[in-house]
Structure formats: structure tokens, C-alpha cells
Protein backbone atom coordinates (compact mmCIF):
# COMPACT_ATOMS: atom_id res chain seq x y z
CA UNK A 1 173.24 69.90 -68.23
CA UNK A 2 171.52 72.81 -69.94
CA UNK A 3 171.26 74.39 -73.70
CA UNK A 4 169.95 77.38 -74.27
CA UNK A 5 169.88 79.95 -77.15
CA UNK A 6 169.87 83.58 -77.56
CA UNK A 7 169.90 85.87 -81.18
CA UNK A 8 172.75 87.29 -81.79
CA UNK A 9 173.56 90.10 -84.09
CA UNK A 10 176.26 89.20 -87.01
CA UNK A 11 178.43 91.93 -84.88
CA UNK A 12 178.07 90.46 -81.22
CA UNK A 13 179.18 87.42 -83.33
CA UNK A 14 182.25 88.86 -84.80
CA UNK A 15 183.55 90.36 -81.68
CA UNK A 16 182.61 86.78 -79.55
CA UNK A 17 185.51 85.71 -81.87
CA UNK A 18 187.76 88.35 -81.44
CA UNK A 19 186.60 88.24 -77.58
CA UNK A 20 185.22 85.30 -76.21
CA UNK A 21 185.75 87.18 -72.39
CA UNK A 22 182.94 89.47 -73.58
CA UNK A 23 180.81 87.18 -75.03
CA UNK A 24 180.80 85.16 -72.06
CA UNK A 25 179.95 88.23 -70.15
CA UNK A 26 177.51 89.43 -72.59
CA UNK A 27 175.35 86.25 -72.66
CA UNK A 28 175.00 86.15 -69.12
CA UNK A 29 174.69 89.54 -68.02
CA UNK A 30 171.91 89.11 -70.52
CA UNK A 31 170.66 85.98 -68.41
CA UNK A 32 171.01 87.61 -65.10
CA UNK A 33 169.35 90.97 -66.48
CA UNK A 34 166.86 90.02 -68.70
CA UNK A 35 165.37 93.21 -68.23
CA UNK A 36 167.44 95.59 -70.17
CA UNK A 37 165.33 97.35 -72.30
CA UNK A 38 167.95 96.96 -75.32
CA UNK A 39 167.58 93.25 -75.61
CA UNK A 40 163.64 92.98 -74.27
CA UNK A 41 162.39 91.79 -78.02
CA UNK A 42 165.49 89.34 -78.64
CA UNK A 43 164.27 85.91 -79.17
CA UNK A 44 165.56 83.34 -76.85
CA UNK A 45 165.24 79.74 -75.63
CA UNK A 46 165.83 77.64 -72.66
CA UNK A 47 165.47 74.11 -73.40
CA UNK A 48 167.08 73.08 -69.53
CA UNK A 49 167.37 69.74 -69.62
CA UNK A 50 165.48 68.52 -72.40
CA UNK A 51 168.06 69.09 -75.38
CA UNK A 52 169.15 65.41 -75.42
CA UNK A 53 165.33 64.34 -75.52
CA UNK A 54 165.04 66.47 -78.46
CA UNK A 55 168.46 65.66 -79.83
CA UNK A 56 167.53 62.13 -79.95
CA UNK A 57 163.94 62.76 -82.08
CA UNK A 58 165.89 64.75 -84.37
CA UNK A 59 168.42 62.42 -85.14
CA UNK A 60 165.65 60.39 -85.71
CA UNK A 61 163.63 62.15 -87.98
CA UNK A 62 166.80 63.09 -90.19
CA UNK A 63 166.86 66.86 -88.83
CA UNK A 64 170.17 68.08 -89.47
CA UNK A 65 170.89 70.16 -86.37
CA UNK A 66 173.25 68.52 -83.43
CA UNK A 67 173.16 71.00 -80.34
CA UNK A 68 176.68 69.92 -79.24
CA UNK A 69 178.41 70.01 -82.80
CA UNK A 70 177.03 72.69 -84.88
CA UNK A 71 177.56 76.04 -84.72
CA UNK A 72 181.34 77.36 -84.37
CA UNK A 73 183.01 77.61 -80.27
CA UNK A 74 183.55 80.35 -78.54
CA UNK A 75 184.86 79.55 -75.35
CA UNK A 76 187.49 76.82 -75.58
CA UNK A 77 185.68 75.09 -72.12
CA UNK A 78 182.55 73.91 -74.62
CA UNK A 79 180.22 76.65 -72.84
CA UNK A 80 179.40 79.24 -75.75
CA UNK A 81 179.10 78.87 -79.19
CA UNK A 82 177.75 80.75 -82.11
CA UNK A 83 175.43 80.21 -84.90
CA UNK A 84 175.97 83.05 -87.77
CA UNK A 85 172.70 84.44 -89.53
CA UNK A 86 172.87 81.66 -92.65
CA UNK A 87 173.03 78.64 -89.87
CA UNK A 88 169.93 80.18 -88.41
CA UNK A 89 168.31 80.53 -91.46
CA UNK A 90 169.40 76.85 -92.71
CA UNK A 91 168.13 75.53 -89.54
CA UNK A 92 164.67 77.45 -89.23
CA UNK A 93 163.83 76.33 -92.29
CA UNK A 94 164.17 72.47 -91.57
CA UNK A 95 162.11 72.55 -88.18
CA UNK A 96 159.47 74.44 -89.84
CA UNK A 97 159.73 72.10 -92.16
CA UNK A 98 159.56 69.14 -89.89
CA UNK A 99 156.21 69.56 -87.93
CA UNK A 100 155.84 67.91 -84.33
CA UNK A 101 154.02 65.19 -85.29
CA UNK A 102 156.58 63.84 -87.91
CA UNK A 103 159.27 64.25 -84.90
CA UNK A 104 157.28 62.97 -81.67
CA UNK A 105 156.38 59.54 -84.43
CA UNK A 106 160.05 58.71 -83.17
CA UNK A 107 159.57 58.78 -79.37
CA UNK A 108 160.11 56.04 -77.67
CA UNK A 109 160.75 55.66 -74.15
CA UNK A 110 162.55 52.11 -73.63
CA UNK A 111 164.85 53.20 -76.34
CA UNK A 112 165.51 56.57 -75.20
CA UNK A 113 166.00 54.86 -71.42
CA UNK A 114 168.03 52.03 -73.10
CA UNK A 115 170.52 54.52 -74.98
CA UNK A 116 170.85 56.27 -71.65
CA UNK A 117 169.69 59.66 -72.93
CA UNK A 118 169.74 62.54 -70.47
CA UNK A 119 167.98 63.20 -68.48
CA UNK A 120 166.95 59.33 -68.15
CA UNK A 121 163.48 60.01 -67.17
CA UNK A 122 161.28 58.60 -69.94
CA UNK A 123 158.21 57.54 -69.56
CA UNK A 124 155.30 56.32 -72.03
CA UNK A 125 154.04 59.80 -71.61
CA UNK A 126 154.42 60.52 -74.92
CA UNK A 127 156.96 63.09 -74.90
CA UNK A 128 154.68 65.73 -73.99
CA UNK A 129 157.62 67.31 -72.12
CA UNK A 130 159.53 67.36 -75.11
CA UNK A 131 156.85 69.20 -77.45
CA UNK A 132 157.12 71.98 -75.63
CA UNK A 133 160.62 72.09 -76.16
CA UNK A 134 160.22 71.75 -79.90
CA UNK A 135 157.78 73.88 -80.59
CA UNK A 136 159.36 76.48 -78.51
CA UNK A 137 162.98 75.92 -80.87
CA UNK A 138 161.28 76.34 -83.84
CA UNK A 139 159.61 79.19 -82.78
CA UNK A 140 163.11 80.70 -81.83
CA UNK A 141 164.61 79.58 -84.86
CA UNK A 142 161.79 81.29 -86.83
CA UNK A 143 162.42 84.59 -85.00
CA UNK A 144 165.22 84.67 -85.24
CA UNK A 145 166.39 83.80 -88.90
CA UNK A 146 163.31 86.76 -89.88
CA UNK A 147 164.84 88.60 -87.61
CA UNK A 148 168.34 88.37 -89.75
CA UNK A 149 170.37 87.18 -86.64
CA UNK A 150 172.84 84.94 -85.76
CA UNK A 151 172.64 82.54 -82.15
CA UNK A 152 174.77 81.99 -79.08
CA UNK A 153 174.21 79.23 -77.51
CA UNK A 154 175.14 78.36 -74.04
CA UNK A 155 176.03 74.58 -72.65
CA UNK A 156 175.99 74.09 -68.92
CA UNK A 157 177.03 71.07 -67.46
């Protein structure tokens, strides 16, 4: 099971409504042909298989962002959704908010292997996998909420 993000303009958003065919298409077109000159400078993240990792630290640490919950579906299937501009915005501003430290404070592999989180492969590592992760989804939070846009986000399982 993978999550990842990509901006979205408040338009691409509006149509994914009025469309979700091209949305679909749109988002991974964009995947397979990351390329394209038009969307070289739009922010993006992949966080593969770490999103329930991270999902659980946020929870945690009172973060108000669920992966599987916000944002608004696209695709009836639970593949796309969208995040409009103010979401973004909402949403940059608590991980900046929230440094690492404050977040990995909450690691803890026995629990994390107790509660059967995915990908069930914690270790007393530290979560050094899973900083990576976060820093990387603030950064594309940040980018993109300066950057006035809006998110897909794509769920693969």
C-alpha cells in the first residue's frame, strides 16, 4: 500500500470533480512521465509504504491530518483524492509547526508492531526511516501551500 501526493492547481481540482476519468489519467500520466516540462517544478511526494508509520506519530503528536480521511474522493474505488488550496495551507502550517523531534518523541516500535501498523517492520531503529518521510511531507506541504495549490493524492493498495 502506497500514498503519495502531487500539487494540484484549484482548476485540475475542479475538473477531477466534474471528471474523475481524467484525473485518474492526469495523475498518472504525470507518474509515468515525470518529464513533461509543464509539470517539472510541481512539488510532489512519495511516501511508499511509510504513510501508516507516519500516520501513527501524527496521531500521536495531535497533528490533525489523517492520509486516508481527509481531503475530498475522487475516484469512488478510494484511489484519488483531492486536497483544495485552504487544506494545503491548513495542513502546512501544522507540520511546520510540529518539528521532527516533537513527532519521532512518539515512536515506539513494540507499540507500533503491537497495533499491527503497516508495514509491520519496526525496529528500535528509531524511526530513522520515517524522518525522511516527514521531513520530505512537510517540505511538500510547504511548497505547495506557497505555491497557492491544491493536492491529489493517490492510495495504492
Amino acid at each position: 500500500m502506497y500514498i503519495s501526493f502531487i500539487g494540484a492547481t484549484t482548476e485540475e481540482l475542479d475538473r477531477a470533480v466534474k471528471e474523475p476519468d481524467w484525473a485518474n489519467d492526469f495523475v498518472y500520466e504525470y507518474y509515468d512521465e515525470g518529464d513533461d516540462d509543464s509539470l517539472q517544478d510541481r512539488p510532489d511526494v512519495g511516501l511508499d509504504k511509510m504513510w501508516a508509520g507516519l500516520q501513527f506519530l501524527l496521531d500521536e503528536s495531535d497533528v490533525e491530518l489523517e492520509f486516508l480521511m481527509d481531503g475530498f474522493t475522487i475516484l469512488e474505488d478510494g484511489t484519488l483524492f483531492g486536497y483544495a488550496a485552504e487544506d494545503v495551507v491548513t495542513i502546512a502550517r501544522q507540520l511546520r509547526a510540529t518539528p521532527w523531534e516533537q513527532v519521532a518523541a512518539h515512536y515506539d516500535a513494540e507499540e507500533m508492531t503491537k497495533e499491527d501498523v503497516y508495514p509491520r517492520i519496526w525496529d528500535d531503529d528509531g524511526g530513522e526511516w520515517l524522518e525522511d518521510g516527514y521531513k520530505e511531507l512537510v517540505e511538500f506541504f510547504g511548497k505547495a501551500a506557497d505555491r497557492g495549490l491544491g493536492a491529489f493524492m493517490t492510495f495504492s493498495f
